[in-house]
Every structure is written in structure tokens, then in C-alpha cells.
C-alpha atoms as a PDB file:
ATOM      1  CA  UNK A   1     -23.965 -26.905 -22.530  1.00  0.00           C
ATOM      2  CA  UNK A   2     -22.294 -25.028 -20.064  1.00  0.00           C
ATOM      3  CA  UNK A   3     -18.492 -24.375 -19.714  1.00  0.00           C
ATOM      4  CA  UNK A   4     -17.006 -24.643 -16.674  1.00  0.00           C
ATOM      5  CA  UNK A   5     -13.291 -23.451 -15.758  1.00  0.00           C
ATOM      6  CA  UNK A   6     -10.796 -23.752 -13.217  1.00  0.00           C
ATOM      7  CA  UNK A   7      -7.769 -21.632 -12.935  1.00  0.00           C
ATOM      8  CA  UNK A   8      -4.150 -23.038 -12.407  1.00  0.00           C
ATOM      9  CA  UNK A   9      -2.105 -19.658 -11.442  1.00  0.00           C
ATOM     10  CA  UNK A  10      -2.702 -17.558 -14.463  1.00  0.00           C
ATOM     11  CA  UNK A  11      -4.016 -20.462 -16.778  1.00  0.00           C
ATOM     12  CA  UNK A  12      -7.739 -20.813 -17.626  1.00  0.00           C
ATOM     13  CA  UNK A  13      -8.635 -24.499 -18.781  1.00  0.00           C
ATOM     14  CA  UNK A  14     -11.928 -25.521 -19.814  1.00  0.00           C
ATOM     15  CA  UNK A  15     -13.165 -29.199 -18.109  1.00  0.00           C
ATOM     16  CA  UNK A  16     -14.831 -31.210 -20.600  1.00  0.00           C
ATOM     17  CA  UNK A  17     -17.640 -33.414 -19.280  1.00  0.00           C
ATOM     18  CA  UNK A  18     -16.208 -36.457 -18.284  1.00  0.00           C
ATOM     19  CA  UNK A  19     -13.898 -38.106 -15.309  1.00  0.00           C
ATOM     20  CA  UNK A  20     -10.584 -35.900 -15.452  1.00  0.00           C
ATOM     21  CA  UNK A  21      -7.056 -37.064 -13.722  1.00  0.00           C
ATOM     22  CA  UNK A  22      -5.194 -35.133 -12.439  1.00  0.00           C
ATOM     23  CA  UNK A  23      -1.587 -36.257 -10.665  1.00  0.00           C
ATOM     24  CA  UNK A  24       1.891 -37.242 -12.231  1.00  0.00           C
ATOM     25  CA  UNK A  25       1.039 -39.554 -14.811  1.00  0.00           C
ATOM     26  CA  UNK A  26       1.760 -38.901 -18.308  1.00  0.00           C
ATOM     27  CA  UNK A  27      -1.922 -39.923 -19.175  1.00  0.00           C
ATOM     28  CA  UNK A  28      -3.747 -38.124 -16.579  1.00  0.00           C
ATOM     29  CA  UNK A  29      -5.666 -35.162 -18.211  1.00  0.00           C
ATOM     30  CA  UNK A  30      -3.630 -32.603 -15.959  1.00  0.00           C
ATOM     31  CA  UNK A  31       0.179 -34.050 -15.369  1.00  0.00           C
ATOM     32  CA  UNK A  32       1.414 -31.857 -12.285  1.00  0.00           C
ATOM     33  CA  UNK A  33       5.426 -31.734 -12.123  1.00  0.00           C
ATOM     34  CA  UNK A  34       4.994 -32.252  -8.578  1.00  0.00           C
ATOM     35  CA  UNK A  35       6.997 -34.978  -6.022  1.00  0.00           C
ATOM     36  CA  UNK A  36       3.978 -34.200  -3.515  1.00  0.00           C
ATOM     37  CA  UNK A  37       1.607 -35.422  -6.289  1.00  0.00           C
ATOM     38  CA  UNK A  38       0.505 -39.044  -6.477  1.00  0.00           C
ATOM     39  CA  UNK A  39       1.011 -40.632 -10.380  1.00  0.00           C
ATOM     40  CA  UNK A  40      -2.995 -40.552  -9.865  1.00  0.00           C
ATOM     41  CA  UNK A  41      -3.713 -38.236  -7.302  1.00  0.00           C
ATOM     42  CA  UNK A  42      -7.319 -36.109  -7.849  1.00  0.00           C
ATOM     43  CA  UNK A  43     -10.226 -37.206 -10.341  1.00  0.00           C
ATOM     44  CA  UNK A  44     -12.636 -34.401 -11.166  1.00  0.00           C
ATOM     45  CA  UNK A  45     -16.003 -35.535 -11.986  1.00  0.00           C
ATOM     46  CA  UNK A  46     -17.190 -33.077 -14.900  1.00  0.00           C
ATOM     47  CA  UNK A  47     -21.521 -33.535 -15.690  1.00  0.00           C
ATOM     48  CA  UNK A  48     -23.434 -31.409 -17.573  1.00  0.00           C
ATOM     49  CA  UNK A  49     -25.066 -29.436 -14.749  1.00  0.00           C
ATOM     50  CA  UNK A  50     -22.554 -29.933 -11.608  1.00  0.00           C
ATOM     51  CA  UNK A  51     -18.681 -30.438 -10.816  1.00  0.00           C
ATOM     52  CA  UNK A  52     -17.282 -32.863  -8.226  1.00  0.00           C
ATOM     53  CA  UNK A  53     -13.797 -33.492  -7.142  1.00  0.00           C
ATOM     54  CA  UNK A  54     -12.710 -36.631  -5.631  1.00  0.00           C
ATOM     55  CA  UNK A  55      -9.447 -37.955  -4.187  1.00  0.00           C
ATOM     56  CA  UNK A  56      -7.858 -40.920  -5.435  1.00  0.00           C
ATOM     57  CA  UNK A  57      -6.098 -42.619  -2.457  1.00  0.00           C
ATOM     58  CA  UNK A  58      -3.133 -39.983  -2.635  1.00  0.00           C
ATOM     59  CA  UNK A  59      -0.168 -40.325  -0.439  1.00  0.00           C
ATOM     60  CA  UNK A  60      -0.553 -36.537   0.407  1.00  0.00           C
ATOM     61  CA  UNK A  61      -4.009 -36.149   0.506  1.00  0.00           C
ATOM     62  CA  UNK A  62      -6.091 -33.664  -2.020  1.00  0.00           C
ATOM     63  CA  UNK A  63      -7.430 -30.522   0.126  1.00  0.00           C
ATOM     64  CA  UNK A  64     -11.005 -28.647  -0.761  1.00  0.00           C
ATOM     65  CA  UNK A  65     -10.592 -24.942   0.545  1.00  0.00           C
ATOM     66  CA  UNK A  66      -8.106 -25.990   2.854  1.00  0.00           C
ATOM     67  CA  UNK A  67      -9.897 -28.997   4.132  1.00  0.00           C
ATOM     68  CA  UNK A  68      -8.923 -32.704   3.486  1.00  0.00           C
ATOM     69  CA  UNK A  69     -10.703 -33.722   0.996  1.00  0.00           C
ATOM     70  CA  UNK A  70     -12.722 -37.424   2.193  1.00  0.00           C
ATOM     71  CA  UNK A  71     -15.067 -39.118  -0.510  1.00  0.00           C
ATOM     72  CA  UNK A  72     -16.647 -37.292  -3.658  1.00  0.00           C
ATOM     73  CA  UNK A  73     -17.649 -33.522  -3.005  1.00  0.00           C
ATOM     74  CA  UNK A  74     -19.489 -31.078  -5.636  1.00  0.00           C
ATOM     75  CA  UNK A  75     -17.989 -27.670  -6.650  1.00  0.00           C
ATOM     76  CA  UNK A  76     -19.177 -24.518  -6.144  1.00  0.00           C
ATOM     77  CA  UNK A  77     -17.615 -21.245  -7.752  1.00  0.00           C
ATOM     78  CA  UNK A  78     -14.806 -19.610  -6.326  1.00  0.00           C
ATOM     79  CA  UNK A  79     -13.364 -23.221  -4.030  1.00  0.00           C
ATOM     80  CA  UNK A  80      -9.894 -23.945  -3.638  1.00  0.00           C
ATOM     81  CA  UNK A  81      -8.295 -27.511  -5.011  1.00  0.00           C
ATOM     82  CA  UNK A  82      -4.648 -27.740  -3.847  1.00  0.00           C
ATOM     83  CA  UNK A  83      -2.950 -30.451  -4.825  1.00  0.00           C
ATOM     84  CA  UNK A  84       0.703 -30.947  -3.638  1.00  0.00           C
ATOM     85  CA  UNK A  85       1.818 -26.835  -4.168  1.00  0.00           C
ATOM     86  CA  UNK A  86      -0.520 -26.319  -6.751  1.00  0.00           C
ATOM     87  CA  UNK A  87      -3.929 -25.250  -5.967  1.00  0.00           C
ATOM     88  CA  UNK A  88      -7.030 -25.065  -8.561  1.00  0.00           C
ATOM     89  CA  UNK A  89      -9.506 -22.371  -8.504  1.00  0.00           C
ATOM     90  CA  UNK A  90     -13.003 -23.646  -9.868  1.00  0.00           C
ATOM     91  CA  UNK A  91     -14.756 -21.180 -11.684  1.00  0.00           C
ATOM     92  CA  UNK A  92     -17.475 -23.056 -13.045  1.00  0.00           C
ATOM     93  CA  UNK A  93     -19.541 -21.097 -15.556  1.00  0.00           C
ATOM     94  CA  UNK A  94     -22.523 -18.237 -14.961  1.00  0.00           C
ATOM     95  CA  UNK A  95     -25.210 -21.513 -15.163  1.00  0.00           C
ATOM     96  CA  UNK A  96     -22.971 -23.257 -12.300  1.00  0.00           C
ATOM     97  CA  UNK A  97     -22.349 -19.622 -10.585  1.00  0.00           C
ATOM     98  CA  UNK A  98     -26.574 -19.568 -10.352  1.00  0.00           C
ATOM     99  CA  UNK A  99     -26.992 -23.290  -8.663  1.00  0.00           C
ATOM    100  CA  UNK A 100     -24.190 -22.533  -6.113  1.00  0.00           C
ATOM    101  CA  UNK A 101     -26.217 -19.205  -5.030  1.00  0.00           C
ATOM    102  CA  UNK A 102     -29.534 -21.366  -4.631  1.00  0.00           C
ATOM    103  CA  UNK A 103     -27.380 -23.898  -2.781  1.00  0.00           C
ATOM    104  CA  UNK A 104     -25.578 -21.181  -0.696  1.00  0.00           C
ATOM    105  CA  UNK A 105     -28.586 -19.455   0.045  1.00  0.00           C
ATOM    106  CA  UNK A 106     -30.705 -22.413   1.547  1.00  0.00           C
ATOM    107  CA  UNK A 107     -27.813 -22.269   4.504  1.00  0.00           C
ATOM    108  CA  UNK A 108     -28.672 -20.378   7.881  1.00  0.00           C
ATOM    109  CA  UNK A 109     -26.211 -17.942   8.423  1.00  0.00           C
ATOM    110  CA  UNK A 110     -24.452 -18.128  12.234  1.00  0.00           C
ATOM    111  CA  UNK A 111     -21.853 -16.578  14.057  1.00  0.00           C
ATOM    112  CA  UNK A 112     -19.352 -19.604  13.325  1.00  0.00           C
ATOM    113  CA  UNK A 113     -20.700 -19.749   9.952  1.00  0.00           C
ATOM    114  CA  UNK A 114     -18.286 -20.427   6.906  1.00  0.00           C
ATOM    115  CA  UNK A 115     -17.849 -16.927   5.413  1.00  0.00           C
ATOM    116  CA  UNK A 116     -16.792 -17.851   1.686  1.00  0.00           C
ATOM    117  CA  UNK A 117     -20.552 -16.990   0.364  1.00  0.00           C
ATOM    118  CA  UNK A 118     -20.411 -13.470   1.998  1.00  0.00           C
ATOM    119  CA  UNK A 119     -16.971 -12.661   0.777  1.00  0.00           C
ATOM    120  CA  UNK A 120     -17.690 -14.249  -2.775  1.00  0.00           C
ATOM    121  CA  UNK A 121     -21.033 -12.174  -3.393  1.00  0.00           C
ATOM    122  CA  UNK A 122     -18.809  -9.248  -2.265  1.00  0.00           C
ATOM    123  CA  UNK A 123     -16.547  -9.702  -5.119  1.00  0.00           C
ATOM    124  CA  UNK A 124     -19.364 -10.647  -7.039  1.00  0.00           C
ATOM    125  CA  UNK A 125     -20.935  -6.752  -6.514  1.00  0.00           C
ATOM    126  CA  UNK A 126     -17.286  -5.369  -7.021  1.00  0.00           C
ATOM    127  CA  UNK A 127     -16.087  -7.141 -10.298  1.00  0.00           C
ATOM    128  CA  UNK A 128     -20.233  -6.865 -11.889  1.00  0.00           C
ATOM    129  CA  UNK A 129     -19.273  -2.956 -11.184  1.00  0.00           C
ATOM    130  CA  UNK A 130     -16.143  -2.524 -12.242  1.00  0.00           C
ATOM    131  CA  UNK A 131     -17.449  -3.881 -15.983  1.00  0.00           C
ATOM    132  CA  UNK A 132     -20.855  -1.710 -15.532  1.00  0.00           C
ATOM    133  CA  UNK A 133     -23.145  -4.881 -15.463  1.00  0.00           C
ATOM    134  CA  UNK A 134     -25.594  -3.070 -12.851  1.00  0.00           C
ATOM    135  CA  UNK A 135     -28.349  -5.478 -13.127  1.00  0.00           C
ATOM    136  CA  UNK A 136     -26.093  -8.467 -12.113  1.00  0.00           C
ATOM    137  CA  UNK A 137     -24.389  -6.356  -8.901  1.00  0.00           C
ATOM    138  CA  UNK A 138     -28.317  -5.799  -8.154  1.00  0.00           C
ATOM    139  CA  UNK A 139     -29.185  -9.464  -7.921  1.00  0.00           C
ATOM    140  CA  UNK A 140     -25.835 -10.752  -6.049  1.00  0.00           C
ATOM    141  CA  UNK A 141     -26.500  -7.702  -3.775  1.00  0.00           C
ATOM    142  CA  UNK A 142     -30.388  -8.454  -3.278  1.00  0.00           C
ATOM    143  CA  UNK A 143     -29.773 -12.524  -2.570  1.00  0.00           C
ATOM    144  CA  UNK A 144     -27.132 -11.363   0.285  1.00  0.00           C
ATOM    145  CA  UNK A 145     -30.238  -8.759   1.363  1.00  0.00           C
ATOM    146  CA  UNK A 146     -33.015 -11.027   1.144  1.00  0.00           C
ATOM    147  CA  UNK A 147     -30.189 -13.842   3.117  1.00  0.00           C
ATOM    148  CA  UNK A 148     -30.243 -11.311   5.631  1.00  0.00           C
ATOM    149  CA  UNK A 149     -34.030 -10.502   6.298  1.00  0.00           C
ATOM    150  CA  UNK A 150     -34.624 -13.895   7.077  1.00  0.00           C
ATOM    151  CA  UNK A 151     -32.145 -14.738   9.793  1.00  0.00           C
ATOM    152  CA  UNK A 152     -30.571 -13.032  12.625  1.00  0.00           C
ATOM    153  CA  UNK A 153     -27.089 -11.949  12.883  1.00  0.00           C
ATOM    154  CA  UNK A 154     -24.925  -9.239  15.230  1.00  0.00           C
ATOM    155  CA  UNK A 155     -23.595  -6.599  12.955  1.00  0.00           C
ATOM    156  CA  UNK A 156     -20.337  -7.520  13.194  1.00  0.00           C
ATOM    157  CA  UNK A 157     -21.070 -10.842  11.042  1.00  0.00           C
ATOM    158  CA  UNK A 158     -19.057 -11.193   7.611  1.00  0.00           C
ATOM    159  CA  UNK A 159     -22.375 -11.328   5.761  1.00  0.00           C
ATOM    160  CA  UNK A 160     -23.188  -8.587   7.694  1.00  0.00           C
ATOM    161  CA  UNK A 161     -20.461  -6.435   6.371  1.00  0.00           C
ATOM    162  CA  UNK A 162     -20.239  -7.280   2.917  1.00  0.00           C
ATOM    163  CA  UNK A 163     -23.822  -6.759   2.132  1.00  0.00           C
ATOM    164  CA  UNK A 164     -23.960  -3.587   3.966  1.00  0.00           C
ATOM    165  CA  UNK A 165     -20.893  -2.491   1.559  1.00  0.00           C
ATOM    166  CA  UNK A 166     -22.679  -3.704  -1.619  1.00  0.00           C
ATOM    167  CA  UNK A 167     -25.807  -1.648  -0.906  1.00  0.00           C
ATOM    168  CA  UNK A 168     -23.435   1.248  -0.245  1.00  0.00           C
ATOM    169  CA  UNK A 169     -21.990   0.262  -3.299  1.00  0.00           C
ATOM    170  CA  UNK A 170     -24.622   0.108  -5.328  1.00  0.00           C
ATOM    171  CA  UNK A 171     -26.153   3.448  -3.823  1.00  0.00           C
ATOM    172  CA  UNK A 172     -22.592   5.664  -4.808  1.00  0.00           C
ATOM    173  CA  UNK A 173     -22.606   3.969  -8.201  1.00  0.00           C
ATOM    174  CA  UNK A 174     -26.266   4.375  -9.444  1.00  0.00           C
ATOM    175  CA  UNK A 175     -27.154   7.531  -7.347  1.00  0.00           C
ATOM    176  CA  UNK A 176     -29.809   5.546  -5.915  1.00  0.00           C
ATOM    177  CA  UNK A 177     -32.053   6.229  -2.928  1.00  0.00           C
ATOM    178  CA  UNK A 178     -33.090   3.192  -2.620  1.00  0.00           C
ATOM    179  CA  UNK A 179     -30.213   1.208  -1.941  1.00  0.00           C
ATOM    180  CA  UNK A 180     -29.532   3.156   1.441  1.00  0.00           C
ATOM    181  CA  UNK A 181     -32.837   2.347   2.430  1.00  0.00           C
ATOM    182  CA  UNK A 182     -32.003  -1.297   2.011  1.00  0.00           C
ATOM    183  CA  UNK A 183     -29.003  -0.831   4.603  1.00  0.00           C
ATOM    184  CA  UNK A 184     -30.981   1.338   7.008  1.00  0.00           C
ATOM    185  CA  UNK A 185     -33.833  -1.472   6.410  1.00  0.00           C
ATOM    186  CA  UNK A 186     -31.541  -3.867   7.579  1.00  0.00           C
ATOM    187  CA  UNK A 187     -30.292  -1.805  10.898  1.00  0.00           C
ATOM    188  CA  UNK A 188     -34.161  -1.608  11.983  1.00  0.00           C
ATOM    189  CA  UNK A 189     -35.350  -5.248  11.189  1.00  0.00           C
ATOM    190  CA  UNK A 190     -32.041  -6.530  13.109  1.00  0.00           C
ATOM    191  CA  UNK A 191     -31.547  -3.589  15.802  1.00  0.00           C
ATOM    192  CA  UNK A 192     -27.885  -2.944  14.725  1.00  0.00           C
ATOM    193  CA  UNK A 193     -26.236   0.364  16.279  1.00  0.00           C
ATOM    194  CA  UNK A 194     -24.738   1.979  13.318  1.00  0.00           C
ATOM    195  CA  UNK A 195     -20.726   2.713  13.838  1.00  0.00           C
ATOM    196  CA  UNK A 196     -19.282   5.978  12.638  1.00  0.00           C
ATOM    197  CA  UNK A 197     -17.428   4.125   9.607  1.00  0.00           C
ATOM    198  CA  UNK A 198     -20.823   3.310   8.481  1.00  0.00           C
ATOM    199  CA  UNK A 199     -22.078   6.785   8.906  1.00  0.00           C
ATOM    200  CA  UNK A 200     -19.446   8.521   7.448  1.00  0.00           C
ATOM    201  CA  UNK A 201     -19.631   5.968   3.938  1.00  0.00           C
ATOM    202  CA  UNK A 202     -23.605   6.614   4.502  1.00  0.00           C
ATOM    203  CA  UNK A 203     -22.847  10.692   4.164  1.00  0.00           C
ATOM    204  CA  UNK A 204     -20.449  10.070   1.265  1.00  0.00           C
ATOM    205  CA  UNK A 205     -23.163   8.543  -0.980  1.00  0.00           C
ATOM    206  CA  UNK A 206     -25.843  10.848   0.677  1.00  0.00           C
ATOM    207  CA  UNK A 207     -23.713  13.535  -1.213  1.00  0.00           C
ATOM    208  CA  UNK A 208     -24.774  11.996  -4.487  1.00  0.00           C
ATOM    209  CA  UNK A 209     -28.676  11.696  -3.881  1.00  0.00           C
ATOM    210  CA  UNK A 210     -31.321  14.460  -3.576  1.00  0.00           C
ATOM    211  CA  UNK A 211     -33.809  11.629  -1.174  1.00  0.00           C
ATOM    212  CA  UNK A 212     -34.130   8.408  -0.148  1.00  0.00           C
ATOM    213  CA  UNK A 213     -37.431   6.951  -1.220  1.00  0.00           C
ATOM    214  CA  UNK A 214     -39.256   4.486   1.328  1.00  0.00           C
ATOM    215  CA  UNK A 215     -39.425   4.877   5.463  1.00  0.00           C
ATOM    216  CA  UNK A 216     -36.450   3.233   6.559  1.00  0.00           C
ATOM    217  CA  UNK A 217     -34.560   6.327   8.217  1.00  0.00           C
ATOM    218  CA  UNK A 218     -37.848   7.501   9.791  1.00  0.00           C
ATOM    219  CA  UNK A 219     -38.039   3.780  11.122  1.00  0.00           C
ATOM    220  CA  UNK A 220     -34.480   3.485  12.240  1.00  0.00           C
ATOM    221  CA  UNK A 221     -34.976   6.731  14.333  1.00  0.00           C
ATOM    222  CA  UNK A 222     -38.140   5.137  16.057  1.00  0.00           C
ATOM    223  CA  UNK A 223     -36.062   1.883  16.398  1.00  0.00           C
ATOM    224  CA  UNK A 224     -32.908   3.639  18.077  1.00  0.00           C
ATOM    225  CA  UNK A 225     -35.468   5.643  20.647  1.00  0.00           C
ATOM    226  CA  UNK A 226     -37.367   2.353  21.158  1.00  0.00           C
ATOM    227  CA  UNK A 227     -33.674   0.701  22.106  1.00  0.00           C
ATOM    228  CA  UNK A 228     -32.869   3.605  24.127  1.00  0.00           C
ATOM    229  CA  UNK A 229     -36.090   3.712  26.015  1.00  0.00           C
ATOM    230  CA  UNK A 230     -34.908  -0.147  27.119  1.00  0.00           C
ATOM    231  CA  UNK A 231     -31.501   0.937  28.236  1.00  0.00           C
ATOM    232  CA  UNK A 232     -29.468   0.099  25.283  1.00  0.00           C
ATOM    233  CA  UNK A 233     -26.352   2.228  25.910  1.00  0.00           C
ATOM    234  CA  UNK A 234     -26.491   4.234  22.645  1.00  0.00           C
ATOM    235  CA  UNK A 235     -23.600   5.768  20.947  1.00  0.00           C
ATOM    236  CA  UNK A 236     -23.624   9.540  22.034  1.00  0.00           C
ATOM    237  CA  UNK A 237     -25.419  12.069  19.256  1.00  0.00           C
ATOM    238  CA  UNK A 238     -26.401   8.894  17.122  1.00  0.00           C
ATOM    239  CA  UNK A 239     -30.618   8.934  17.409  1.00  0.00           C
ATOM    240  CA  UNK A 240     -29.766  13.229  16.858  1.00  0.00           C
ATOM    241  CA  UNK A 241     -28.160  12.150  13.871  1.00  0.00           C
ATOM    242  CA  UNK A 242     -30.339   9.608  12.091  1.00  0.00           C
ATOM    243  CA  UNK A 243     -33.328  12.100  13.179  1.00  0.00           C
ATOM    244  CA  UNK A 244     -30.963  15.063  11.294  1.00  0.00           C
ATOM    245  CA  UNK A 245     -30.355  12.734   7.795  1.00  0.00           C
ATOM    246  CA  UNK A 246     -33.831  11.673   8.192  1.00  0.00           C
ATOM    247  CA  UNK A 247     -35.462  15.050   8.153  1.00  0.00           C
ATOM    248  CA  UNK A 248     -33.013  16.082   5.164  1.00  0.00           C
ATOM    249  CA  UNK A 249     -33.220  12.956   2.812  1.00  0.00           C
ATOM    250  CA  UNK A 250     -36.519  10.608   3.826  1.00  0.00           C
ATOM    251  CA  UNK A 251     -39.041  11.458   1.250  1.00  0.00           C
ATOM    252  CA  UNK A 252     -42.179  13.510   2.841  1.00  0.00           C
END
């Protein structure tokens, strides 16, 4: 059964399944020394597959990632509880973690578009690095990838940004080719103009890797004289460029 976990400051409590209180109540399973509280203020609704939180009536309302909180709403890793002046983190549990990635990844991504799933599979990459689980950082990185593929979005779209640093990510910490053909994948199916931050963090890992396997520079190249042939005003030196790393690192 799986073990879900929120986080109270620097506290880590494990929610049994069940119907959990939470307010200023002796009996409530979570007593909050908090005048803001209501005696019963929150209920979280614990199942064996899913979390939902629910507000009881409180006098001060119960808010879900900074929204008031109306009716019963499910969980999904990484939202925000608050609660008076104390604010819950839910963590769920790696089962829970998977369901909220299916659920995440069902949504159309849009320019107005709530960026938590972005950020979170950011940190996601990060943290799976920093503890040398490769093989999880691949499969947060590849959902945000294959998110990407099928939907269009400017460049300068949070999703946009994190996943391009998680394949860059990925690419300085396995020495793997493949991972900057992802990003340069991604700048030909969308027709982004790659900035000189990018570049320069493209060069960096470059350092590390003898060739990039697959045709995605070559494309990009074709893509950026296509663009340019349709009067897209083109950074200055950039097709020279992606023509230069191309005929260094694209395999032959």
C-alpha cells in the first residue's frame, strides 16, 4: 500500500488511509496552535490510490497552492495546503508521484498555462541527479520532451525552459549525444531561434562529447535557412554557427 507524506516545515508525517482533521481541536488528527485555524478547519481524505483535501466550513478559508480551496479537490505531488500560517506540502509517495504525471501530462500546455508541472519535473531531473538515479531523471526528462512534441509553445514558455535545461542536464551528466539532439529536436519541430545563453550551455556540454548521434543539428541548420529564406529576422552569425557545431559534432 502506498505511503503518502506531507511536510509541515521540517516535519515528515505519514497520512494513514482514512478521513484526517486537521484544525484546533484536541481530537483532530493534526491540532494546529493557530487563532486563524477553525477547531475543525481542513479534512484530508486519505484512499489507497489518491489524496483529497477538503475544507470544512472554516472561518478563514483553507487555500490549495494559493487558491481558496471550494469543495473536495485531489492531491498531486509537490501542492501547497496553507492553513492559517501553516502551510502543508503533499508529497504523496513514488506510486502517487506516477498518477499525477499521467494526470499532468493529459493537459495542453498554453501560454497562460499553470507552470507547477514544468517547474516540478525540473526539480524532479535535478534532485534524481544529485542522488545518481539516471534512469528516473531520463523518464521525468522524456515525459516533459514527449509534452513538448505534441503541442506548440514560443520558446520563452516555462515548460519550454525547464525541459530544455533537463536535456542539457542530462547531456553534461551522462556525456551523452543524444540528449542535445533532443533539445536541437525540439528547436526544429517548434522553429525556436536559439539565444546565446542556450548556445553557450550547448558548447559547455559539447566539451564533454566526441558526436551527437541522430540529424537534429543538420535539421536545425536547414530549419534556420528555411526561416531566413521567409524573412525571419535571424540573430546575426547564428545559421554560421549551427552549420559550424554541425559539421564538428553531427555524426557523418
Amino acid at each position: 500500500m502506498p505511503a503518502f507524506k506531507i511536510r509541515i516545515g521540517e516535519t515528515l508525517m505519514a497520512l494513514p488511509v482514512g478521513q484526517l482533521d486537521i484544525g484546533r481541536n484536541l481530537d483532530c488528527w493534526l491540532t494546529l496552535d493557530d487563532e486563524l485555524a477553525s477547531r475543525y478547519h481542513a479534512r484530508l481524505h486519505i484512499e489507497t490510490t489518491r489524496c483529497y483535501v477538503e475544507d470544512l466550513g472554516s472561518r478563514n478559508g483553507t487555500f490549495l497552492n494559493d487558491l481558496r480551496l471550494t469543495g473536495k479537490r485531489p492531491l498531486r505531488v509537490g501542492d501547497r495546503i496553507r492553513i492559517g500560517r501553516e502551510v502543508l506540502m503533499y508529497l504523496g509517495d513514488e506510486a502517487a508521484q506516477d498518477l499525477a504525471e499521467e494526470d499532468d501530462l493529459k493537459r495542453t500546455l498554453a501560454p497562460g498555462e499553470d507552470t507547477r508541472f514544468p517547474n516540478l519535473m525540473g526539480q524532479l531531473v535535478a534532485k534524481s541527479l544529485r542522488v545518481g538515479k539516471i534512469k528516473d531523471a531520463e523518464r521525468y526528462a522524456m515525459a516533459l520532451n514527449n509534452q513538448l512534441l505534441a503541442t506548440s509553445v514560443a520558446v520563452e514558455h516555462p515548460a519550454a525552459q525547464s525541459c530544455i535545461t533537463c536535456l542539457l542536464q542530462l547531456a553534461d551528466k551522462t556525456a551523452g549525444g543524444v540528449w542535445v539532439d533532443r533539445v536541437f529536436r525540439l528547436f526544429t519541430h517548434h522553429g525556436w531561434v536559439t539565444d546565446d545563453e542556450v548556445l553557450n550551455a550547448i558548447r559547455r556540454v559539447l566539451d564533454r562529447i566526441p558526436r551527437v548521434p541522430g540529424t537534429a543539428l543538420k535539421d536545425y541548420e536547414m530549419k534556420l535557412r528555411e526561416m531566413a529564406a521567409e524573412g525571419k529576422e535571424l540573430p546575426p552569425r547564428l545559421t554560421q554557427t549551427i552549420a559550424e557545431l554541425a559539421d564538428t559534432f553531427a555524426l557523418r
